[in-house]
Protein backbone atom coordinates (compact mmCIF):
# COMPACT_ATOMS: atom_id res chain seq x y z
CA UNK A 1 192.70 -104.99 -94.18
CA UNK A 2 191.49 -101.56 -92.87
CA UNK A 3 193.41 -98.42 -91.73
CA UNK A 4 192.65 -97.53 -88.21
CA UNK A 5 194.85 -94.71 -87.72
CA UNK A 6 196.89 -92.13 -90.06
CA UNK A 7 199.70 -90.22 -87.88
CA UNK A 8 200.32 -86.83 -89.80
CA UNK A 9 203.91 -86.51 -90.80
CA UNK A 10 206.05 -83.63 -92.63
CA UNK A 11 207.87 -85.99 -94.43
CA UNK A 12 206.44 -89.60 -94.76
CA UNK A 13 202.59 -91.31 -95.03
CA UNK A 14 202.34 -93.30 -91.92
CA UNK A 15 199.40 -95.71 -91.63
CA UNK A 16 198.52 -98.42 -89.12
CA UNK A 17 196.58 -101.15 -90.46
CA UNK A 18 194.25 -104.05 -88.65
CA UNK A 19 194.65 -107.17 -90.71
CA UNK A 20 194.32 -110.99 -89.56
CA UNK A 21 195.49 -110.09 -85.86
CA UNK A 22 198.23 -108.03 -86.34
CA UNK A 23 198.81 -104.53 -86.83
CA UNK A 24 200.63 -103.65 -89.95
CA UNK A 25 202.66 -99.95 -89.53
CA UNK A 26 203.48 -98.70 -93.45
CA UNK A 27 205.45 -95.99 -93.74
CA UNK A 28 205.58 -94.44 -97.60
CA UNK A 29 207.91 -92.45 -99.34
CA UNK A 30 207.84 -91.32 -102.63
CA UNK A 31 207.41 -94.83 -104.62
CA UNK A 32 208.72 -96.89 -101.50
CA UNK A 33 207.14 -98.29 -98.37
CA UNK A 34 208.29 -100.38 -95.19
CA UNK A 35 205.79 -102.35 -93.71
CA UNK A 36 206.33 -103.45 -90.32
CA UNK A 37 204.10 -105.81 -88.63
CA UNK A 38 203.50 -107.12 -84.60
CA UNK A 39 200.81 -109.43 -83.49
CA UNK A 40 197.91 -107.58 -81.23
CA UNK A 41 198.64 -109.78 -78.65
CA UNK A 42 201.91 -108.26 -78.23
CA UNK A 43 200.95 -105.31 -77.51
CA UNK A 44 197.99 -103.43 -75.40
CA UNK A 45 196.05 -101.70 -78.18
CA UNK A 46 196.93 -99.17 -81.07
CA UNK A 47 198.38 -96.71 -78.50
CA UNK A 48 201.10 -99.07 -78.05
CA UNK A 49 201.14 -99.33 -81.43
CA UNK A 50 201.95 -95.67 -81.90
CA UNK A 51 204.38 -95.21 -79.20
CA UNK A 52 206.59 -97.47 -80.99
CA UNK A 53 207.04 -95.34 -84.62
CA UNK A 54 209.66 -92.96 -82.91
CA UNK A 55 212.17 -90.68 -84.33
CA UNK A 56 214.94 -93.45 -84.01
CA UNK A 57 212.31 -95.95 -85.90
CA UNK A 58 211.87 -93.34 -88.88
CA UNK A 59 215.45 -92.26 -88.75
CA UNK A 60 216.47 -95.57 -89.39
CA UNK A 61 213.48 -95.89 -92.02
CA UNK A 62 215.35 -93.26 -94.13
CA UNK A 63 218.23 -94.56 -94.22
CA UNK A 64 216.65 -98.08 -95.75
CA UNK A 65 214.51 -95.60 -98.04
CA UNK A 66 217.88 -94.39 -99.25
CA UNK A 67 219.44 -98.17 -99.50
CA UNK A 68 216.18 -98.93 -101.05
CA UNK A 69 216.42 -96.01 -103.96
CA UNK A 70 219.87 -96.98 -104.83
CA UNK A 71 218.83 -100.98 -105.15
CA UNK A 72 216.20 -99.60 -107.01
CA UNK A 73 218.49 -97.72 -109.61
CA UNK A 74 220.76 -99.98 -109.94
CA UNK A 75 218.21 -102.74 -110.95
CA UNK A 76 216.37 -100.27 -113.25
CA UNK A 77 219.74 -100.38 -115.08
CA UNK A 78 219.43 -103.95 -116.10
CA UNK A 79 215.79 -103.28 -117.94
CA UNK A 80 215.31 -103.79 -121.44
CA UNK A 81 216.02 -100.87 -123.78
């Protein structure tokens, strides 16, 4: 797997990966990360790629960061003491 593009962001790490025919998108915050993935032949190259991580896309990516942190703390509460 190898990162062929990083798309500068104010609040999130946004890579795009090329890995087995597909392009993987991760988007990181803090301790989580969504990984979304589409097959190359779906699209028409990595500009396609990063027309499709758009405000709406990383809108609705906080909101699963924010279901994801409270999963998260609730399942850290069930760790040993």
């Amino acid at each position: 797997m190898r990162v062929i593009a990083d798309i500068p962001h104010p609040r999130y790490k946004i890579q795009i990966f090329s890995y087995n025919a597909k392009y993987l998108v991760k988007i990181e915050l803090g301790q989580f990360e969504q990984v979304f993935k589409i097959a190359e032949s779906d699209v028409n190259g990595l500009e396609d790629v990063k027309r499709m991580i758009t405000d709406q896309l990383l809108r609705n990516s906080l909101e699963r960061f924010l279901t994801m942190r409270t999963d998260w703390e609730e399942a850290f509460k069930n760790k040993s003491i």
